[in-house]
N, C-alpha and C. Protein backbone atom coordinates (compact mmCIF):
# COMPACT_ATOMS: atom_id res chain seq x y z
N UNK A 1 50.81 66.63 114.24
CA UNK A 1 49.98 65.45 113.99
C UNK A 1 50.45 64.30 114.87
N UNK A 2 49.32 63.94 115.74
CA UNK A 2 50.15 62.92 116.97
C UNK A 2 49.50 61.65 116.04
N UNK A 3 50.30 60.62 116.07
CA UNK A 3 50.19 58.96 115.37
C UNK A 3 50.02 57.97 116.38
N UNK A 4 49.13 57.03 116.85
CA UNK A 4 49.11 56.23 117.44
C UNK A 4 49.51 54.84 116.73
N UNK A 5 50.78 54.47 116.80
CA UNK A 5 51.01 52.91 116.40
C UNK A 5 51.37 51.99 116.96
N UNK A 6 49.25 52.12 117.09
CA UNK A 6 49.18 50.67 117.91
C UNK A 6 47.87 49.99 117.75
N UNK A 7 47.21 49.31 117.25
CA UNK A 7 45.90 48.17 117.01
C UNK A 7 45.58 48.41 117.93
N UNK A 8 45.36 48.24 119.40
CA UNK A 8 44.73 48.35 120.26
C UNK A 8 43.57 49.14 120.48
N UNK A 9 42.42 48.75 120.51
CA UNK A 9 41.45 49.68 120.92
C UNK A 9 41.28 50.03 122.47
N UNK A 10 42.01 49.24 123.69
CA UNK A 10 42.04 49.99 124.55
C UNK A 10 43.32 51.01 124.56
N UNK A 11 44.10 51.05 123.98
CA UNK A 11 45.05 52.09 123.71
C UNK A 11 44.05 53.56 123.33
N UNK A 12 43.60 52.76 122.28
CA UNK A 12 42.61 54.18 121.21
C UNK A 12 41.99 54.88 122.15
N UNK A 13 41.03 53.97 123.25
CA UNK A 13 39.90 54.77 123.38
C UNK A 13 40.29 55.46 124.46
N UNK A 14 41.60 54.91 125.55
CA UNK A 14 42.21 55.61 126.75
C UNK A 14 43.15 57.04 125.93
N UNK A 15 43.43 57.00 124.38
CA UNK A 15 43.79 58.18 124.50
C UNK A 15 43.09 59.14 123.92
N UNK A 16 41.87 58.79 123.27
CA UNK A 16 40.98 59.77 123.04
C UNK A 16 40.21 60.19 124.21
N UNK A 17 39.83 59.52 125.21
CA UNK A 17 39.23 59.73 126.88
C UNK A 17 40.03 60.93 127.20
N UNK A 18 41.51 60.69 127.35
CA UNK A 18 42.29 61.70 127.47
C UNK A 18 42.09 62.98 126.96
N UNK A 19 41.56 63.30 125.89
CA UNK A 19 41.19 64.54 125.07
C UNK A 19 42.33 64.62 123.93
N UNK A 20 43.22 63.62 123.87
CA UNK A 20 43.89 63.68 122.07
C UNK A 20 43.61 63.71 121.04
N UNK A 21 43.75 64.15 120.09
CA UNK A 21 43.37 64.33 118.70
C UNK A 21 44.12 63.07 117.90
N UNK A 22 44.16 62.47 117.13
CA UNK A 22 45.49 61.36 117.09
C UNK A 22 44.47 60.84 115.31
N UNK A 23 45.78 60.24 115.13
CA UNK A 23 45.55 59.12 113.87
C UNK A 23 45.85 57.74 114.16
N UNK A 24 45.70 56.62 114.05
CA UNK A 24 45.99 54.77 114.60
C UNK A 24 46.88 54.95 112.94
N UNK A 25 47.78 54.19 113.10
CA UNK A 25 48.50 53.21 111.96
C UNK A 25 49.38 52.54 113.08
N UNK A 26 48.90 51.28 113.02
CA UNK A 26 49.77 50.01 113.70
C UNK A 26 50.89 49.69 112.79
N UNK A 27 51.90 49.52 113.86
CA UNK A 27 52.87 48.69 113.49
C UNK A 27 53.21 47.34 113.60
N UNK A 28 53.67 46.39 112.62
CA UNK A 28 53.89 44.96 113.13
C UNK A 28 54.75 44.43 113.41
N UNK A 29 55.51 44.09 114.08
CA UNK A 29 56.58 43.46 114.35
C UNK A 29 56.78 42.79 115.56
N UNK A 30 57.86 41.91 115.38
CA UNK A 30 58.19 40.75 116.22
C UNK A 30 57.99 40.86 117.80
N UNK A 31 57.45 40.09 118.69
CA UNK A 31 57.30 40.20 119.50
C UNK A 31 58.10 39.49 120.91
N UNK A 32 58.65 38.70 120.27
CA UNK A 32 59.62 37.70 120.96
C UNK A 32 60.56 38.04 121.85
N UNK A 33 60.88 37.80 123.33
CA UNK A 33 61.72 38.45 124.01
C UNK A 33 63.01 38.07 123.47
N UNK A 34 64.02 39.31 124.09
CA UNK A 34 65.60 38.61 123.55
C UNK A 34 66.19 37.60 124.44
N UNK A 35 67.09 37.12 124.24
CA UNK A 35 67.34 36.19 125.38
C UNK A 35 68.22 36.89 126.90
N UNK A 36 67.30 36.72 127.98
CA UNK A 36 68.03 37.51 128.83
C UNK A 36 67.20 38.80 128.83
N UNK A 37 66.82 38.88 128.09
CA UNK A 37 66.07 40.61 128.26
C UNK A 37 65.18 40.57 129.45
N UNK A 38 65.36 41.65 130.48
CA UNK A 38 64.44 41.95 131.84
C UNK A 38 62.92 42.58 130.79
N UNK A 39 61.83 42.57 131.85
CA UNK A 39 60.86 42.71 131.44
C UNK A 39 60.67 44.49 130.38
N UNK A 40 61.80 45.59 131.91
CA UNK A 40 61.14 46.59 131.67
C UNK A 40 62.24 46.99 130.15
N UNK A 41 63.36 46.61 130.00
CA UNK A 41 63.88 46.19 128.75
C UNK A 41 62.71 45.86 127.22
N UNK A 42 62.43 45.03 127.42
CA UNK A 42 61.42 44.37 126.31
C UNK A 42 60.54 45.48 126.31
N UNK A 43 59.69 45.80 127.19
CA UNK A 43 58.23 46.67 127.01
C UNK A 43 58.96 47.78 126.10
N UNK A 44 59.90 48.88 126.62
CA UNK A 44 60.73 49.72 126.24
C UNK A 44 61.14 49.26 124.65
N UNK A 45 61.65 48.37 124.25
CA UNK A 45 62.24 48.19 123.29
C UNK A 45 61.37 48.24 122.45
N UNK A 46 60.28 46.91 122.40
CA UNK A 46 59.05 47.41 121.48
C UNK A 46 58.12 48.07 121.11
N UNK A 47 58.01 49.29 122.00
CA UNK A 47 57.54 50.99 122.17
C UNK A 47 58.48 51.21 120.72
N UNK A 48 59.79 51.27 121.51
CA UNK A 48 60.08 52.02 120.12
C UNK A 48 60.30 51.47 118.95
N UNK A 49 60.28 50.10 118.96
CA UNK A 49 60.41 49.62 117.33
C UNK A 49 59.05 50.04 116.27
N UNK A 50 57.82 49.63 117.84
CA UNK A 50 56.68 49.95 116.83
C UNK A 50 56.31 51.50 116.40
N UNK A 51 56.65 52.74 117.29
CA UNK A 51 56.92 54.17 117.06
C UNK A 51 57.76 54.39 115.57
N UNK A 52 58.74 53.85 115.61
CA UNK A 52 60.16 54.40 114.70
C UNK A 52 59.36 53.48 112.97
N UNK A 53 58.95 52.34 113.69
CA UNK A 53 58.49 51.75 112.19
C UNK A 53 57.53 52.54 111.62
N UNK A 54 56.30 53.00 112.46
CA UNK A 54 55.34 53.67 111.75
C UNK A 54 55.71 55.04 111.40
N UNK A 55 56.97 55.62 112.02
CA UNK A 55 57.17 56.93 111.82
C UNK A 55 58.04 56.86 110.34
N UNK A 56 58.79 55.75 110.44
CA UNK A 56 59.56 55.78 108.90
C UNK A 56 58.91 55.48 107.93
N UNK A 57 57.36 54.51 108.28
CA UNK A 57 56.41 54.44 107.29
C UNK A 57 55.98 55.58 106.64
N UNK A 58 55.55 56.41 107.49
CA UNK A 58 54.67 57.72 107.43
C UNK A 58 55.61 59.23 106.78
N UNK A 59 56.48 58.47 107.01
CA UNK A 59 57.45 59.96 106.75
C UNK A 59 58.37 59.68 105.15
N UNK A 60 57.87 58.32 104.66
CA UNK A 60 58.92 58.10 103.52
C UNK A 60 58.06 58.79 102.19
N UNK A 61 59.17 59.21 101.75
CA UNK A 61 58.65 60.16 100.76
C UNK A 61 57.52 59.92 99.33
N UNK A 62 58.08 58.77 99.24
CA UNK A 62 56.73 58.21 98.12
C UNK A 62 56.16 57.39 98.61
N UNK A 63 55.75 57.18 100.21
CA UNK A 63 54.92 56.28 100.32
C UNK A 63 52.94 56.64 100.95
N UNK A 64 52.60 55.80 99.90
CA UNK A 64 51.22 56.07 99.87
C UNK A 64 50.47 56.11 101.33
N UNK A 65 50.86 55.84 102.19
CA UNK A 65 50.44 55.70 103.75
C UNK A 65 51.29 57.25 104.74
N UNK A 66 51.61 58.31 103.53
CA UNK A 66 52.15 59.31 104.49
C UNK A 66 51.11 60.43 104.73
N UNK A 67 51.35 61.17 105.85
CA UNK A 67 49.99 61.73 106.40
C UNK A 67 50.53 63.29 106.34
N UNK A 68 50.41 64.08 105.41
CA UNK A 68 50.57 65.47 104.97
C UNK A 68 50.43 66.10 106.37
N UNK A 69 51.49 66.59 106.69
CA UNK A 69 51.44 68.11 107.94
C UNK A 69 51.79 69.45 106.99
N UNK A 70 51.37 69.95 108.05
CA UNK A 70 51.23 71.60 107.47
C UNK A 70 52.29 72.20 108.29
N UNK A 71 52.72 73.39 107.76
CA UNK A 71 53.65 74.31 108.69
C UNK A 71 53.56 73.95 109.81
N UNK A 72 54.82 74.08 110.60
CA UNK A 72 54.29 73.95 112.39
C UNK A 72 53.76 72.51 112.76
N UNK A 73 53.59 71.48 111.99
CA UNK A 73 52.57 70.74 112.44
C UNK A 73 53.51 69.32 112.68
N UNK A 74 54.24 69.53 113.44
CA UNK A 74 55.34 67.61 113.18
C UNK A 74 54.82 66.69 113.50
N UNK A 75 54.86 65.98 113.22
CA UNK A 75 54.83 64.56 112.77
C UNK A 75 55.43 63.85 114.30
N UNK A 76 54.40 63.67 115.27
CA UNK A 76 54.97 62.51 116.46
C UNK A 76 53.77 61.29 116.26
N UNK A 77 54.94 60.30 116.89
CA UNK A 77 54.37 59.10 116.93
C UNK A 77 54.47 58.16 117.85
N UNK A 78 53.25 57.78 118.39
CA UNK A 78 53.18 57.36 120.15
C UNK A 78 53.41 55.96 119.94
N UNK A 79 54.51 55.21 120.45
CA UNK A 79 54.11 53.42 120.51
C UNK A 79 53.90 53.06 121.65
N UNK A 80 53.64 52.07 121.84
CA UNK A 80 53.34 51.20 122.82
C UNK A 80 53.56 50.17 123.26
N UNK A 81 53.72 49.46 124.51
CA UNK A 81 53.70 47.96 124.84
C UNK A 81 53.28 47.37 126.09
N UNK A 82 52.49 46.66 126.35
CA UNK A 82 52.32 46.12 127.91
C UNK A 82 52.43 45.29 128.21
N UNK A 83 53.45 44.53 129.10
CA UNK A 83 53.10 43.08 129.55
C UNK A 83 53.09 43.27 130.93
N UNK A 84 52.91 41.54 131.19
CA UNK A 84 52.90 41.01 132.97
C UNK A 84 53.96 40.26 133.23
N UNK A 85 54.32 40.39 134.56
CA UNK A 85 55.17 39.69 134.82
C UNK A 85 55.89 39.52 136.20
N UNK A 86 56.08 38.05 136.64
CA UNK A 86 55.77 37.63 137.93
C UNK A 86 56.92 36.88 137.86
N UNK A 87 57.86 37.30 139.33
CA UNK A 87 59.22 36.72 139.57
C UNK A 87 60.31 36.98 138.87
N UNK A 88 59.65 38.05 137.90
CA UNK A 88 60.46 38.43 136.41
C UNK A 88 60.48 37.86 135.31
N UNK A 89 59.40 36.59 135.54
CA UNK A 89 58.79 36.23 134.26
C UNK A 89 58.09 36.93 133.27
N UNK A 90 58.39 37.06 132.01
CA UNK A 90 57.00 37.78 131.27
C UNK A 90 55.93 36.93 130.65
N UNK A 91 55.05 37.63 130.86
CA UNK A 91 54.13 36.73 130.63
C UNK A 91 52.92 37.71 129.99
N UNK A 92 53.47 37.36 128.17
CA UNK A 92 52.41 38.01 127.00
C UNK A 92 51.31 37.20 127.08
N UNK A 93 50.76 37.52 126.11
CA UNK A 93 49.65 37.24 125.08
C UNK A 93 49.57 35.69 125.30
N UNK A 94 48.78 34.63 126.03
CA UNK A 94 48.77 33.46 125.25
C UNK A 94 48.18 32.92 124.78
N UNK A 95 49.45 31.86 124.32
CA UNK A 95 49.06 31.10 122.75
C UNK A 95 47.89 30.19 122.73
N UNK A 96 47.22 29.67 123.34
CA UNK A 96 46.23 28.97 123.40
C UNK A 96 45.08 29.04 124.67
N UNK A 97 44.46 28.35 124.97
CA UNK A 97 43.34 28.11 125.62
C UNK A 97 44.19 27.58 127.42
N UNK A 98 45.26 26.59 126.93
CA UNK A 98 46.03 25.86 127.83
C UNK A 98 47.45 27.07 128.50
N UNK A 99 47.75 27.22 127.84
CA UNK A 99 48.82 28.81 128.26
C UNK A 99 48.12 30.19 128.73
N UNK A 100 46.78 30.25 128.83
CA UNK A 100 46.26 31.33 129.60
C UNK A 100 46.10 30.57 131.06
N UNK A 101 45.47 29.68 130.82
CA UNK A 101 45.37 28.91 131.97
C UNK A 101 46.10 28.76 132.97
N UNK A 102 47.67 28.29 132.28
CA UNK A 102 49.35 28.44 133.22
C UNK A 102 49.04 29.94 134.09
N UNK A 103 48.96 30.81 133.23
CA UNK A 103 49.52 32.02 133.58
C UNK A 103 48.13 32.37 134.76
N UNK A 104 47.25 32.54 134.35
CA UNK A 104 46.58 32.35 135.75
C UNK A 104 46.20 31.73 136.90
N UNK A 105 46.70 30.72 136.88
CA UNK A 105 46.88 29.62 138.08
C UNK A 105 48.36 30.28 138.95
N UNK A 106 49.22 30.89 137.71
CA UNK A 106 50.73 31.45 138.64
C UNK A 106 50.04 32.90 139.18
N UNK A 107 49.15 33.33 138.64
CA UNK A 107 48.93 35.02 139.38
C UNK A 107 48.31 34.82 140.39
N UNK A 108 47.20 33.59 140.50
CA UNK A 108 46.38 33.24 141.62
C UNK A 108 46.96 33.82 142.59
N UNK A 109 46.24 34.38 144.05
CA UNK A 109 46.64 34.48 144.90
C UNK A 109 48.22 35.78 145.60
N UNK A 110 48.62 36.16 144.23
CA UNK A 110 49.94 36.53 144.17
C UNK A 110 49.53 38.18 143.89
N UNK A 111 50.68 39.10 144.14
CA UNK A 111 51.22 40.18 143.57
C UNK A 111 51.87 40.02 142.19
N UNK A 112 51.62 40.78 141.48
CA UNK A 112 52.52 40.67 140.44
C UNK A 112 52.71 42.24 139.72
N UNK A 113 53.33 42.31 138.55
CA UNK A 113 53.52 43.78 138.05
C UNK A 113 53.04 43.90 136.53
N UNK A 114 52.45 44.96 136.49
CA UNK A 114 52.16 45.28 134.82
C UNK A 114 52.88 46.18 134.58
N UNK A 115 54.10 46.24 133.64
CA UNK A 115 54.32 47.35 132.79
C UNK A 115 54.30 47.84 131.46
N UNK A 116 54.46 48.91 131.08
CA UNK A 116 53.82 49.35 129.86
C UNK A 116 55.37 50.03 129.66
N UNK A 117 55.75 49.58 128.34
CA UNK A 117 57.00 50.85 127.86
C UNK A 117 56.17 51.47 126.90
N UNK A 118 56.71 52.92 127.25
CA UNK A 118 56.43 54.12 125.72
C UNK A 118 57.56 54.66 125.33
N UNK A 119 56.96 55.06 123.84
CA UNK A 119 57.95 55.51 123.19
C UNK A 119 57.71 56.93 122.23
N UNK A 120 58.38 57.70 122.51
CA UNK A 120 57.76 58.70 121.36
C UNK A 120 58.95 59.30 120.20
N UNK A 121 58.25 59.09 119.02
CA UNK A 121 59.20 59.57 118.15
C UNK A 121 59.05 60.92 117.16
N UNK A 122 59.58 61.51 117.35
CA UNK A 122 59.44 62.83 116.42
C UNK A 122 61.21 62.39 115.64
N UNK A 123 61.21 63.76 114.66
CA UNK A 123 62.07 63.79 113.49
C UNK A 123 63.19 64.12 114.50
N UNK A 124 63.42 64.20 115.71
CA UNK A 124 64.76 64.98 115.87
C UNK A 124 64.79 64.03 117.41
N UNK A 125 64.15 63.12 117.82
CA UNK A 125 64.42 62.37 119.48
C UNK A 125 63.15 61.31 119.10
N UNK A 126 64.21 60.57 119.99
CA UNK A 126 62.82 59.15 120.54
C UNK A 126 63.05 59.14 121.80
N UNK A 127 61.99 59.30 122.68
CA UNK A 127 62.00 59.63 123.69
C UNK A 127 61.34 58.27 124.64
N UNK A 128 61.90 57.69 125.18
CA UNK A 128 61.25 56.52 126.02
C UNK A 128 60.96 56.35 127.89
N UNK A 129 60.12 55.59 128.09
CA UNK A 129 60.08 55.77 129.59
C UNK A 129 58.81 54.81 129.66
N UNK A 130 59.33 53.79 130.93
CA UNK A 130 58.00 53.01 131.41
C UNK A 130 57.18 53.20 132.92
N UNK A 131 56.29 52.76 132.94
CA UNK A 131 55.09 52.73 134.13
C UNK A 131 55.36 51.45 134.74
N UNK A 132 55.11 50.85 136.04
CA UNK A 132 55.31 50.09 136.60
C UNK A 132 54.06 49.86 137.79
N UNK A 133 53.26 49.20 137.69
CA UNK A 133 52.07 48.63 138.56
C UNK A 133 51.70 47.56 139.44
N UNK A 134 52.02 47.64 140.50
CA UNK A 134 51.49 46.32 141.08
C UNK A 134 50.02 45.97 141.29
N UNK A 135 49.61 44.94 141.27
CA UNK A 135 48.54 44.24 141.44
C UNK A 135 48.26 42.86 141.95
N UNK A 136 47.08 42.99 142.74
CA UNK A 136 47.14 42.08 143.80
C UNK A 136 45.66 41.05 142.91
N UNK A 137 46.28 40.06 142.91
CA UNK A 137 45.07 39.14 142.55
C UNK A 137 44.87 37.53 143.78
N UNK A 138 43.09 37.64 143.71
CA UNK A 138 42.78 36.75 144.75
C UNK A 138 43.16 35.05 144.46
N UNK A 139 43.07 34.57 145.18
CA UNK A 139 42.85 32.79 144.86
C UNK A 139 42.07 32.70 143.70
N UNK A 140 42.16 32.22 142.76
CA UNK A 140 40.98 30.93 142.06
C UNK A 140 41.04 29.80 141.84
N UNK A 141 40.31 29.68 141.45
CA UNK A 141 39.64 27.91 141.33
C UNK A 141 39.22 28.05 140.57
N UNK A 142 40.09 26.20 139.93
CA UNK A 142 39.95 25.73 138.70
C UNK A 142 38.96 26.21 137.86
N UNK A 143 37.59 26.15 138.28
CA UNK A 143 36.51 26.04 137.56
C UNK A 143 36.25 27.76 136.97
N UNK A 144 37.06 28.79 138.13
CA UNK A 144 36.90 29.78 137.94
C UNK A 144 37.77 30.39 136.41
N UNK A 145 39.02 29.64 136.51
CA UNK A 145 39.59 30.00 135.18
C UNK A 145 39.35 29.21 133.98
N UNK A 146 38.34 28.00 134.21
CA UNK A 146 38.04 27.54 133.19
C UNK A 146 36.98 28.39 132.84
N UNK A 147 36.00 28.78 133.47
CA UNK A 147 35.42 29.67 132.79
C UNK A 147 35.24 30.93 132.15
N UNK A 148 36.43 31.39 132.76
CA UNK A 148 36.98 32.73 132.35
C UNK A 148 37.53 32.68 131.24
N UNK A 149 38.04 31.52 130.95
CA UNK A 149 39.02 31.36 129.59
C UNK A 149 37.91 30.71 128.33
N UNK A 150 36.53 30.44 128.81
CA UNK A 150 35.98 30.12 127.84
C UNK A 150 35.23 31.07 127.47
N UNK A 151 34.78 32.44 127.77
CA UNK A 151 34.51 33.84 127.45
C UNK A 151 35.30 34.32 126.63
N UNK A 152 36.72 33.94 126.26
CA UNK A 152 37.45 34.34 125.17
C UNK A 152 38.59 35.29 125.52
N UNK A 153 37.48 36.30 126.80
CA UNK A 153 38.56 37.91 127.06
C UNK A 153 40.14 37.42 127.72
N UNK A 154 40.53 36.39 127.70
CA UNK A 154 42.04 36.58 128.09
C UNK A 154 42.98 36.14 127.13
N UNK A 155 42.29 36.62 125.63
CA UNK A 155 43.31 35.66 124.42
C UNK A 155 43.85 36.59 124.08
N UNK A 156 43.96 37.49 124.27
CA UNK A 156 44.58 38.67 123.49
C UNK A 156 45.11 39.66 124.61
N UNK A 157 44.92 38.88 125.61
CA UNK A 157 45.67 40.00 126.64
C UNK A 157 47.25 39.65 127.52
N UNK A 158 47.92 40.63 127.72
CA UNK A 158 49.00 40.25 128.24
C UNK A 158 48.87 39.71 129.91
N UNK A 159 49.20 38.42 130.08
CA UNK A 159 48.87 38.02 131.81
C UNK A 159 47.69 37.13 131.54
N UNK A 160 46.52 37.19 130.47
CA UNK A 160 45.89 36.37 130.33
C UNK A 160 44.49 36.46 130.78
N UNK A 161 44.54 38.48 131.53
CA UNK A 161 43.49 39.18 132.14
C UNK A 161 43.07 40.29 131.66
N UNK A 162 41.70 41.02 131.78
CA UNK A 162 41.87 42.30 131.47
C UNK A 162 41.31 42.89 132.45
N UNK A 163 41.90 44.16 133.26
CA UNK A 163 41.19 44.15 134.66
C UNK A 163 40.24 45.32 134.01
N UNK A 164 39.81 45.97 133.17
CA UNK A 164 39.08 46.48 132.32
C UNK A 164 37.01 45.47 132.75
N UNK A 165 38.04 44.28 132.75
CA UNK A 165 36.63 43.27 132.15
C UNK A 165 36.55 42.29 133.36
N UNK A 166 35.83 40.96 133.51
CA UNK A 166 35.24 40.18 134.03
C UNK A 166 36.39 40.41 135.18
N UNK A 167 37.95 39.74 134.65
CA UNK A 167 38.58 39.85 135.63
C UNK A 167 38.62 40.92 136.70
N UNK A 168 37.96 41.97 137.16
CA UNK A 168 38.29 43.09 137.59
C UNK A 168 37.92 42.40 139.42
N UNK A 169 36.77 41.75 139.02
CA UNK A 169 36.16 40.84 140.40
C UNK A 169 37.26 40.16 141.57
N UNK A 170 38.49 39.69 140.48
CA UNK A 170 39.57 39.18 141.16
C UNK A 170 41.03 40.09 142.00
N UNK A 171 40.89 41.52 141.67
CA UNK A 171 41.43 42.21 141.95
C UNK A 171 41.12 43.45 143.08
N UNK A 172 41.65 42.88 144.37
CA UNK A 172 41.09 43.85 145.33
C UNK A 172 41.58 44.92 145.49
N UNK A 173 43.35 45.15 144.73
CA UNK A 173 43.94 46.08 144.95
C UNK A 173 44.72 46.19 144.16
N UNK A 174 45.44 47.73 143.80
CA UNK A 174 46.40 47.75 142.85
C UNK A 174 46.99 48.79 143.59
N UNK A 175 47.90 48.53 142.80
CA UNK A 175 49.52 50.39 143.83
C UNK A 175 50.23 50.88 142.41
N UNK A 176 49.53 52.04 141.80
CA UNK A 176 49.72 52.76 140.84
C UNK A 176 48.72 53.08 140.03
N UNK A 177 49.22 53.06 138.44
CA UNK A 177 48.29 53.59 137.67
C UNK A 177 47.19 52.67 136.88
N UNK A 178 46.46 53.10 137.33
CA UNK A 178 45.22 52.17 137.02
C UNK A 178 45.20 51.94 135.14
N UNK A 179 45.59 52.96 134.52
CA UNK A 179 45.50 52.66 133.21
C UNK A 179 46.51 52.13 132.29
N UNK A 180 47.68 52.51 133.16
CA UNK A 180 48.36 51.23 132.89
C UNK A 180 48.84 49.65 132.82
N UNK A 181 47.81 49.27 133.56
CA UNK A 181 47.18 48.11 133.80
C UNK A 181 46.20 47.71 132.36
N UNK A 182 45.38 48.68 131.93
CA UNK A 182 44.29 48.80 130.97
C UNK A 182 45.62 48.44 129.53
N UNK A 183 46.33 49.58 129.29
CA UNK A 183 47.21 49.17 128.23
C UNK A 183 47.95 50.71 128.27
N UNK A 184 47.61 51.32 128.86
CA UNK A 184 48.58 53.05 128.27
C UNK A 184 48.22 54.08 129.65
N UNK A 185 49.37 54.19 130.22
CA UNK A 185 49.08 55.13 131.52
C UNK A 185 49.44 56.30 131.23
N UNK A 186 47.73 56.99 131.06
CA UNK A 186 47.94 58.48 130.10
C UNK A 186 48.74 59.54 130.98
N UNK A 187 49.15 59.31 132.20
CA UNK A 187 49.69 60.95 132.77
C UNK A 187 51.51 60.62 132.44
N UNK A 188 51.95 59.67 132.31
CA UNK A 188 53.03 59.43 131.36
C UNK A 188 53.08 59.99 130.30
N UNK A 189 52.48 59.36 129.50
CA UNK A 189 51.99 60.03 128.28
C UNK A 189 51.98 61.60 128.05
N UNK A 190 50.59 62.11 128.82
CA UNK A 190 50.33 63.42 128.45
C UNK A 190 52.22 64.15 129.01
N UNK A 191 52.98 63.39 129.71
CA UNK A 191 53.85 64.68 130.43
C UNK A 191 54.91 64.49 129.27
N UNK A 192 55.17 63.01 128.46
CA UNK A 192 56.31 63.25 127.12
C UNK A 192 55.54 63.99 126.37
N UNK A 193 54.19 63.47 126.17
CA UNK A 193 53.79 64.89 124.61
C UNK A 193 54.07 65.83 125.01
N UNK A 194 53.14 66.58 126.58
CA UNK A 194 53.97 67.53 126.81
C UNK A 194 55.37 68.21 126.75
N UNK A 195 55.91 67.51 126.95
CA UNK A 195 57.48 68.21 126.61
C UNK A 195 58.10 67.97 125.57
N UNK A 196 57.03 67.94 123.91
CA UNK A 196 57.69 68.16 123.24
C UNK A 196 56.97 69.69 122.40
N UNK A 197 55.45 69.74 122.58
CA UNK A 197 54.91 70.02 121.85
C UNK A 197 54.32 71.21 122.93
N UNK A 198 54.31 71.41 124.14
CA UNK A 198 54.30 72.84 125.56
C UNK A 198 52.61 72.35 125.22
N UNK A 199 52.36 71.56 125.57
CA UNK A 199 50.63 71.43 125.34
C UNK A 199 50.30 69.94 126.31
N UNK A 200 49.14 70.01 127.01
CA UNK A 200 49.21 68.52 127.53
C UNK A 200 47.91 68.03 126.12
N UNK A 201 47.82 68.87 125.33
CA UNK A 201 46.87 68.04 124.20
C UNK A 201 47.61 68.17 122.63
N UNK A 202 47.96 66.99 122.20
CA UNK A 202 48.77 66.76 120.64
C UNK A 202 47.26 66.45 119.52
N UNK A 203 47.46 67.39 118.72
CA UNK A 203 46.78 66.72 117.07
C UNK A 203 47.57 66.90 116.12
């Protein structure tokens, strides 16, 4: 039984595209970098906090949120994390209307990197490993990110873009995996499920 714990619906729908069988139970927890923590540190770390939380959710013995396997059938659980980050800045989710804004006025024009840490947890290993993407974004102007930011799509995204969406116009080039950029770079993915479960498809 493969577990996805993660809210994300571009997570969901890039790993059902993939051909996975899967269940969603998100995990919540803190998101805050440590002090000093490098980017690919953080992504990594909260892969597996949010993996190990939903797996100890799911696996505790009287708890009403556990998901019955059958013979043969273990119990893995995929987490996730993606941010951006430029000069080795990270640069999540922001907090307002005015902090998406920062963050795209600094990508303007620039290279920068998306990475994604994963994490996978079964009863006997947690297995981790991240993706690393560059991406090239054009000049804009003012007016261009004011309007981009009043469409809404950069409130919930890490960098403040989704190259999925409107932003995609601003991006002439990228050097790697395109879906890790999106939120989950499935040939990562499929090669840890693979090597736990001799299958590139988990249910």
């Amino acid at each position: 039984m493969l577990v996805l714990a993660s809210a994300s619906p571009r997570r969901r729908e890039l790993l059902a595209q993939a051909g996975f069988t899967f269940t969603v139970h998100p995990a919540h927890i803190p998101e805050d970098p440590l002090p000093g923590e490098n980017p690919i540190a953080y992504v990594t770390r909260l892969a597996r906090e949010k993996a190990q939380a939903a797996y100890h959710q799911l696996s505790a013995p009287n708890s009403s949120m556990k998901i019955p396997t059958g013979v043969g059938d273990e119990l893995i659980v995929l987490g996730a994390d993606t941010t951006v980050t430029l000069d080795n800045e990270i640069l999540a989710k922001p907090s307002d209307p005015a902090d998406a804004a920062r963050m795209l006025r600094q990508l303007s024009g620039r290279t920068h990197h998306v990475i994604t840490g994963v994490a996978v947890v079964t009863a006997n290993s947690t297995e981790l490993a991240a993706e690393v993407t560059s991406v090239r974004f054009l000049t804009l102007s003012d007016e261009e990110i004011e309007s981009y930011i009043a469409t809404g799509e950069p409130m919930d995204k890490a960098g403040a873009y989704a190259i999925q969406g409107r932003a995609a116009q601003w991006i002439p080039r990228i050097q790697g995996c395109y879906f890790n950029v999106v939120g989950l770079p499935l040939a990562l993915v499929s090669t840890m499920l693979f090597s736990i479960n001799g299958s590139r498809r988990a249910g």
